[in-house]
PDB file of N, CA and C in Angstrom:
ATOM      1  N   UNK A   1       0.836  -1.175   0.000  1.00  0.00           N
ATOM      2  CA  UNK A   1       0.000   0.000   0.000  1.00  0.00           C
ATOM      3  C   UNK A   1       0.881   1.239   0.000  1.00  0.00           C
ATOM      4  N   UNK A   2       0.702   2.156  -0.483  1.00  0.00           N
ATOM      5  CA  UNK A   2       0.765   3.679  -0.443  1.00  0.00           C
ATOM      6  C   UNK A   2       0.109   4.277   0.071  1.00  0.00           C
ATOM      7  N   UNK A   3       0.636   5.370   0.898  1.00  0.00           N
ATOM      8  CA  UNK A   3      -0.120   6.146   1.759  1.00  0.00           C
ATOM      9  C   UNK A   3       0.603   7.805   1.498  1.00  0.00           C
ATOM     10  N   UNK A   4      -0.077   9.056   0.570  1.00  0.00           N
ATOM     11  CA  UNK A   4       0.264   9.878   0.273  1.00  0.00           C
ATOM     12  C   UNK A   4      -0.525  11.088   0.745  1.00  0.00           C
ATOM     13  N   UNK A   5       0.374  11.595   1.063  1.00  0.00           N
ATOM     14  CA  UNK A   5      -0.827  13.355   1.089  1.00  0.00           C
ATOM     15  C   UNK A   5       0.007  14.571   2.391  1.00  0.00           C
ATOM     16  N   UNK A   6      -0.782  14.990   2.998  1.00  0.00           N
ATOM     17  CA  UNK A   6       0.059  15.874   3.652  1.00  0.00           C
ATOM     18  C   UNK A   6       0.316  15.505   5.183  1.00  0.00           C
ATOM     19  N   UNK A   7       1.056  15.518   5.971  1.00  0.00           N
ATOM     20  CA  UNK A   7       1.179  15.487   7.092  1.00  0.00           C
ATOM     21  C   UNK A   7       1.958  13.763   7.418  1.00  0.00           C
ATOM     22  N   UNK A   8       1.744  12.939   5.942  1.00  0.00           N
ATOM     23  CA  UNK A   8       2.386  11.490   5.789  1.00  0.00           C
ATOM     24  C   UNK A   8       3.637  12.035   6.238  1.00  0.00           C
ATOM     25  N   UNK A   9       3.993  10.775   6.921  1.00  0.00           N
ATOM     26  CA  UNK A   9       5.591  10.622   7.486  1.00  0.00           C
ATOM     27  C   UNK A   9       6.440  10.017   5.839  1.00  0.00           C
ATOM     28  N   UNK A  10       6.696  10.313   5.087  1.00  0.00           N
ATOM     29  CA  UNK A  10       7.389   9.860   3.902  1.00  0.00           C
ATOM     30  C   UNK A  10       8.313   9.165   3.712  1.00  0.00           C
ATOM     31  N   UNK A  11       9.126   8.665   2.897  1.00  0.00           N
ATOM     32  CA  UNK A  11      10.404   8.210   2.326  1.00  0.00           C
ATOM     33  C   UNK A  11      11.165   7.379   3.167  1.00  0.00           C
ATOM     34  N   UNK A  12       9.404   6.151   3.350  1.00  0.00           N
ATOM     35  CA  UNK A  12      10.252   5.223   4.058  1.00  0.00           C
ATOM     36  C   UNK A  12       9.420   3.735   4.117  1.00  0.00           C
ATOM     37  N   UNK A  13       9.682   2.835   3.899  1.00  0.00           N
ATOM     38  CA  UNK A  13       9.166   1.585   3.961  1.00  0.00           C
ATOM     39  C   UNK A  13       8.519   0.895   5.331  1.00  0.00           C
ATOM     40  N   UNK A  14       7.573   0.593   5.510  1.00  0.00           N
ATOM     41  CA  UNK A  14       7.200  -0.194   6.469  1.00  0.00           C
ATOM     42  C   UNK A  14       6.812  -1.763   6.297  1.00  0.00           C
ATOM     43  N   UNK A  15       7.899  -2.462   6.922  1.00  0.00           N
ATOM     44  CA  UNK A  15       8.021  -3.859   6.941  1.00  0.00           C
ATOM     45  C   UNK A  15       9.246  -4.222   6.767  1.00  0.00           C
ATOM     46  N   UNK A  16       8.870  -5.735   6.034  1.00  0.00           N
ATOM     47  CA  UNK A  16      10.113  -6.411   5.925  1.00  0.00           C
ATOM     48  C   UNK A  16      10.577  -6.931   4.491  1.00  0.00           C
ATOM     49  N   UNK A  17      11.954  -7.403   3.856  1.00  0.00           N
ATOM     50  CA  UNK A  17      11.862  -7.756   2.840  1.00  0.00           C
ATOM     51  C   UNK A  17      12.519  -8.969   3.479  1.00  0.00           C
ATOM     52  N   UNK A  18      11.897 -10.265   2.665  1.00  0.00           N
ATOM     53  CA  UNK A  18      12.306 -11.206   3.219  1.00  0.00           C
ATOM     54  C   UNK A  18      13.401 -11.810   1.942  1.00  0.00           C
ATOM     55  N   UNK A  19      13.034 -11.308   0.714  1.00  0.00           N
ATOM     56  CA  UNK A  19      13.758 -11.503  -0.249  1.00  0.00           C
ATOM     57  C   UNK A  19      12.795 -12.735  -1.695  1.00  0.00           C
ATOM     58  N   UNK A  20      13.502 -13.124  -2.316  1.00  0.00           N
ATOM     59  CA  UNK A  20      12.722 -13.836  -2.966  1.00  0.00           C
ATOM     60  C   UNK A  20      12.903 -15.506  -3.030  1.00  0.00           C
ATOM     61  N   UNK A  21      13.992 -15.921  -2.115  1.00  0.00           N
ATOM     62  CA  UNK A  21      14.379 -17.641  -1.818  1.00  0.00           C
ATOM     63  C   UNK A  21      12.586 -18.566  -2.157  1.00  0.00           C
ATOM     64  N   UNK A  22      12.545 -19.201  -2.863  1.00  0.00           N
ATOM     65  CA  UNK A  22      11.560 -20.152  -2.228  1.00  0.00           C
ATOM     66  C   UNK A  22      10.773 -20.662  -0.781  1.00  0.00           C
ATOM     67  N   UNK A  23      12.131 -20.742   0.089  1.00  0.00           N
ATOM     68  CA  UNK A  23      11.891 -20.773   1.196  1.00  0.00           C
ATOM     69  C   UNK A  23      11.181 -19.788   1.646  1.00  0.00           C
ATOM     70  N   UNK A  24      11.396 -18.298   1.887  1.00  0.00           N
ATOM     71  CA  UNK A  24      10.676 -17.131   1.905  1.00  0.00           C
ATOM     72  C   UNK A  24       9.696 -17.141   1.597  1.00  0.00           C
ATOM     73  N   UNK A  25       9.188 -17.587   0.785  1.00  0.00           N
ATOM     74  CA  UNK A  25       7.100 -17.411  -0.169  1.00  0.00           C
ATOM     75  C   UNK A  25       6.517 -17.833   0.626  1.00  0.00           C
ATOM     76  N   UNK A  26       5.373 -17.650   0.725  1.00  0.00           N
ATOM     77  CA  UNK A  26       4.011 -17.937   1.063  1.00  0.00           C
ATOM     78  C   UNK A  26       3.305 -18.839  -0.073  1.00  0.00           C
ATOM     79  N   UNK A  27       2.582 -19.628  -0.099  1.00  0.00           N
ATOM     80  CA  UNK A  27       1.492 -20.711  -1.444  1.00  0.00           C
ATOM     81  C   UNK A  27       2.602 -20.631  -2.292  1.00  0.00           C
ATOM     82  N   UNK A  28       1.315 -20.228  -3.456  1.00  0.00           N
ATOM     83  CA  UNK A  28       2.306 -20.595  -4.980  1.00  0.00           C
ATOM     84  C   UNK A  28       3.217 -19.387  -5.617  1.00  0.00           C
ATOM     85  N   UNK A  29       4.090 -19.060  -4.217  1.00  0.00           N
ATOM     86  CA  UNK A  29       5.126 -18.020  -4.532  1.00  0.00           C
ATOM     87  C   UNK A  29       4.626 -16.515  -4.145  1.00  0.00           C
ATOM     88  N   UNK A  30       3.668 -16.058  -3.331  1.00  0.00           N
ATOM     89  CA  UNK A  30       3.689 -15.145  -2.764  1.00  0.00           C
ATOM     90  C   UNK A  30       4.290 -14.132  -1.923  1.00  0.00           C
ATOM     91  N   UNK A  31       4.580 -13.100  -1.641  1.00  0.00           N
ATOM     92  CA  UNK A  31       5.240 -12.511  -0.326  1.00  0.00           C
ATOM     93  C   UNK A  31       4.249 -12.366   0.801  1.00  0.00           C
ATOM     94  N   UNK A  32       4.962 -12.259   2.242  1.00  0.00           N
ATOM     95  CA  UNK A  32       4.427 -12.765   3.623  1.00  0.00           C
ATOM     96  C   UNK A  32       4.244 -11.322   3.422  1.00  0.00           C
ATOM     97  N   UNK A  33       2.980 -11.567   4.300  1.00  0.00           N
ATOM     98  CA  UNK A  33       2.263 -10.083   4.593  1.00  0.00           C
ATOM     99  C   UNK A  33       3.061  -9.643   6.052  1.00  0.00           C
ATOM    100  N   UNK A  34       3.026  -8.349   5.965  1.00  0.00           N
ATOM    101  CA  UNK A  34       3.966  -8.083   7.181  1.00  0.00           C
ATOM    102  C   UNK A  34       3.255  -7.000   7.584  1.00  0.00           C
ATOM    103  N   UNK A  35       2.039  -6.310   6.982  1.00  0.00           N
ATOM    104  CA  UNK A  35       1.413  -5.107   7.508  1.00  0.00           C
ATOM    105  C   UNK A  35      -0.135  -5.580   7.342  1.00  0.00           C
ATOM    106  N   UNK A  36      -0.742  -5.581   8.664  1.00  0.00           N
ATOM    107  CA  UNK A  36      -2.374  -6.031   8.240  1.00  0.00           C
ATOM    108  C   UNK A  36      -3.358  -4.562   7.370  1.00  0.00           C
ATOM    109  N   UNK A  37      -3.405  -4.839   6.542  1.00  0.00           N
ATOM    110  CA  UNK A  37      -4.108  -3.506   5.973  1.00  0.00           C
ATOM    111  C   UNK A  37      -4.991  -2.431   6.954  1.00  0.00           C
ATOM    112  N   UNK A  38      -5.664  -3.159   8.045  1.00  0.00           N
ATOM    113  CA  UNK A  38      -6.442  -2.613   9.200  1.00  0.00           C
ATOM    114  C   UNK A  38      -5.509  -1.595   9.823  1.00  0.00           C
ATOM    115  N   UNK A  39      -4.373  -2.270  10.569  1.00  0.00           N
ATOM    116  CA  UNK A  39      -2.980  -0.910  10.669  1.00  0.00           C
ATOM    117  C   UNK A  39      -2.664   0.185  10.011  1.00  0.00           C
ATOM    118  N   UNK A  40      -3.140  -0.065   9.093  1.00  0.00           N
ATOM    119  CA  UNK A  40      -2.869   0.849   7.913  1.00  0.00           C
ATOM    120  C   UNK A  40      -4.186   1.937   7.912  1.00  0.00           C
ATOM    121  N   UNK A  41      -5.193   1.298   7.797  1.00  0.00           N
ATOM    122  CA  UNK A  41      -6.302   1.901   7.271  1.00  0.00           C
ATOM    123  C   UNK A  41      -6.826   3.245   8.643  1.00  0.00           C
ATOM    124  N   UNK A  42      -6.431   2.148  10.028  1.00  0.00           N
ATOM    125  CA  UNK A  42      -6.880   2.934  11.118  1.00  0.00           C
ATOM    126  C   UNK A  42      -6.162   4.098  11.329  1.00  0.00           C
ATOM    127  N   UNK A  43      -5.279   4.371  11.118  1.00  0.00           N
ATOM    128  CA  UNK A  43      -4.557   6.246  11.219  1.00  0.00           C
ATOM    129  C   UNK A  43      -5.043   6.673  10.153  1.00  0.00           C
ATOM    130  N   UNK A  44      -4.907   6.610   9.130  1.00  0.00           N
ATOM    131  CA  UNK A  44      -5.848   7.633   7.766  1.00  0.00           C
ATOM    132  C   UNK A  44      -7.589   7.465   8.009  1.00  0.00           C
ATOM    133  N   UNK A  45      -7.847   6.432   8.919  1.00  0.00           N
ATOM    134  CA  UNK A  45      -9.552   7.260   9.683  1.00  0.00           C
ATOM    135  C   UNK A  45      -9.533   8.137  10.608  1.00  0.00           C
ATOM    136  N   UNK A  46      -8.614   7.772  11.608  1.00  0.00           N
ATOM    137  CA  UNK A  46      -8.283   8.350  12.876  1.00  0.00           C
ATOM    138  C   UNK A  46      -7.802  10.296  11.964  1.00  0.00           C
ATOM    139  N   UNK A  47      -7.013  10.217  11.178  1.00  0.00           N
ATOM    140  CA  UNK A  47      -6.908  11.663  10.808  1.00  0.00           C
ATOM    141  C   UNK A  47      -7.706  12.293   9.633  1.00  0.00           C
ATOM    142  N   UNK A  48      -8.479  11.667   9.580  1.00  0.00           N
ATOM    143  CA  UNK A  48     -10.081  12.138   8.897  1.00  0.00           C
ATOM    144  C   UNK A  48     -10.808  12.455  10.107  1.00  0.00           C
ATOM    145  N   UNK A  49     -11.010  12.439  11.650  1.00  0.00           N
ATOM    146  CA  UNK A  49     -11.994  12.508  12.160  1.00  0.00           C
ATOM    147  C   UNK A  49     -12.534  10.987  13.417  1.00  0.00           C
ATOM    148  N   UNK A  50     -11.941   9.972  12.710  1.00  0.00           N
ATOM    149  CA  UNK A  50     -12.407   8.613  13.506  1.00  0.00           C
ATOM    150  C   UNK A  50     -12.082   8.219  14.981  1.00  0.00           C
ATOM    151  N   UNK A  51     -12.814   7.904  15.848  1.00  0.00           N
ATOM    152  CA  UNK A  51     -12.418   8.547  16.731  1.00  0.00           C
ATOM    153  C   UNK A  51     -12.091   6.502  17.823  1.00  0.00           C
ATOM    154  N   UNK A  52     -11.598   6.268  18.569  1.00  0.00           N
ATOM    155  CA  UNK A  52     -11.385   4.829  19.281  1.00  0.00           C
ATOM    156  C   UNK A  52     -12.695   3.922  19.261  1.00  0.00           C
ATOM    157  N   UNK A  53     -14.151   4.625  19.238  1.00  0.00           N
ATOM    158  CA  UNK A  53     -15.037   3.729  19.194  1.00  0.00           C
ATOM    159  C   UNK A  53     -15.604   3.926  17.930  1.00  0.00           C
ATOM    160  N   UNK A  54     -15.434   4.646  16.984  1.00  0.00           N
ATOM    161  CA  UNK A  54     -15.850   4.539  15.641  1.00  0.00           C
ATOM    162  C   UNK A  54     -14.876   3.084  15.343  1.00  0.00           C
ATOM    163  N   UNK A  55     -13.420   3.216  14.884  1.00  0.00           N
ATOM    164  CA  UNK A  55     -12.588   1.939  14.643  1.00  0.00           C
ATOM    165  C   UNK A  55     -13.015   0.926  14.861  1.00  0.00           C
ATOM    166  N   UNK A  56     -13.198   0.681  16.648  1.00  0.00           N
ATOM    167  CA  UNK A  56     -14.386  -0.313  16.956  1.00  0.00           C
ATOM    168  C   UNK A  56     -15.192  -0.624  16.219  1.00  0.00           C
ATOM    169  N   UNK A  57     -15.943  -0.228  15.412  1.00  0.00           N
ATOM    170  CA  UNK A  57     -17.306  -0.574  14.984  1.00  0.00           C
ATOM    171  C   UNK A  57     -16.809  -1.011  13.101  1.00  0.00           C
ATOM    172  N   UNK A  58     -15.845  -0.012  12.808  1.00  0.00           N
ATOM    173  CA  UNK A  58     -15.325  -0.794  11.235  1.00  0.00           C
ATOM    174  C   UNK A  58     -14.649  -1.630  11.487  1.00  0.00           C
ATOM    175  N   UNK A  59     -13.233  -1.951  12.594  1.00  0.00           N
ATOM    176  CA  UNK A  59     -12.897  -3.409  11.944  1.00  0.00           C
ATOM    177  C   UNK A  59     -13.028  -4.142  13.537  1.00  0.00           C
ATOM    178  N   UNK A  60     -14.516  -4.651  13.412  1.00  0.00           N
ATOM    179  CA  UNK A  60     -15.088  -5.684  15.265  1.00  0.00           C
ATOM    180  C   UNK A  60     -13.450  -6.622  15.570  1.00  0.00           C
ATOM    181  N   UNK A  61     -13.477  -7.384  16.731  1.00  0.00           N
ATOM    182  CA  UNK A  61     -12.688  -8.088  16.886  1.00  0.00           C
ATOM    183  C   UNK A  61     -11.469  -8.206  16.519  1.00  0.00           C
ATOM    184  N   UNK A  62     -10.939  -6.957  16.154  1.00  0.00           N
ATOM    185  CA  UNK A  62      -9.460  -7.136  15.626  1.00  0.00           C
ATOM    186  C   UNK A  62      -8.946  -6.273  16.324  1.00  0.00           C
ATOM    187  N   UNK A  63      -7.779  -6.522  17.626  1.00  0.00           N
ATOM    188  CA  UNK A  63      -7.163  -5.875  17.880  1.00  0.00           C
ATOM    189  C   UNK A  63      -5.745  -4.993  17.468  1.00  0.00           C
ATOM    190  N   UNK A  64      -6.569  -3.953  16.953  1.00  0.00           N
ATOM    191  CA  UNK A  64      -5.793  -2.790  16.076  1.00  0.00           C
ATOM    192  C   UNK A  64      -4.335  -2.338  16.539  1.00  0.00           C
ATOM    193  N   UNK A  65      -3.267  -2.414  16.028  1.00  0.00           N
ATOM    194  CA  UNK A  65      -2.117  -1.835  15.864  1.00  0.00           C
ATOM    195  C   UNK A  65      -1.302  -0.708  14.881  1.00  0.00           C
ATOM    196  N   UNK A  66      -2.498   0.315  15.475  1.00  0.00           N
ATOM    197  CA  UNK A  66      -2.329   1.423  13.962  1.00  0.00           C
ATOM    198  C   UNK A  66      -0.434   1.603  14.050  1.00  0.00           C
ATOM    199  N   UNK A  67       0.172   1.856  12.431  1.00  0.00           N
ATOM    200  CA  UNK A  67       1.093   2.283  12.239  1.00  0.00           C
ATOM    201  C   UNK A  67       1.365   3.498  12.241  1.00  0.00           C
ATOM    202  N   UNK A  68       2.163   3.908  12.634  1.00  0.00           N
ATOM    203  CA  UNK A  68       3.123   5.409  12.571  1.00  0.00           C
ATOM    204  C   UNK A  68       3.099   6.373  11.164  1.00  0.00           C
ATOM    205  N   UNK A  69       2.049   6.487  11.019  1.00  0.00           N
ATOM    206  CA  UNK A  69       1.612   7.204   9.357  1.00  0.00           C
ATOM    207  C   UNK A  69       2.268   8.881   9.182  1.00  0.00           C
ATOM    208  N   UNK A  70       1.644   9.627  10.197  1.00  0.00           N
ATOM    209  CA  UNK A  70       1.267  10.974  10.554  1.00  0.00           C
ATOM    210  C   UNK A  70       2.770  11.496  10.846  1.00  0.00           C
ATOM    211  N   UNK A  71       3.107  12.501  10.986  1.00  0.00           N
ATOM    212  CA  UNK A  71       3.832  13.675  11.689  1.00  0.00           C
ATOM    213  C   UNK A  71       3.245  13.674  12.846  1.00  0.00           C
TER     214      UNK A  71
END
């Protein structure tokens, strides 16, 4: 994912590269997910307006680990 606009922390990768070995893949040659999209998604709600019990209610049962997006 990309995450662009103003106040983004920039010019910098979040995760891991595990490389491309066989061993490394996931199924039929995939890369391991290393960022749950929900992490992602919850700071660009949170700085629209979203507030700890809104999140609650878009992603139930998942205990959220928003990433370091913002300034």
């Amino acid at each position: 994912m990309f995450v662009m606009g103003g106040g983004v922390k920039g010019r910098r990768v979040l995760g891991g590269w595990p490389g491309l070995k066989p061993e490394m893949l996931e199924g039929p040659g995939d890369l391991p997910v290393w960022n749950n999209y929900r992490d992602i998604l919850a700071p660009v709600l949170t700085q629209h307006g979203a507030d700890a019990q809104s999140l609650a209610q878009v992603f139930p049962n998942f205990p959220l680990q928003p990433l370091p997006l913002y300034s």
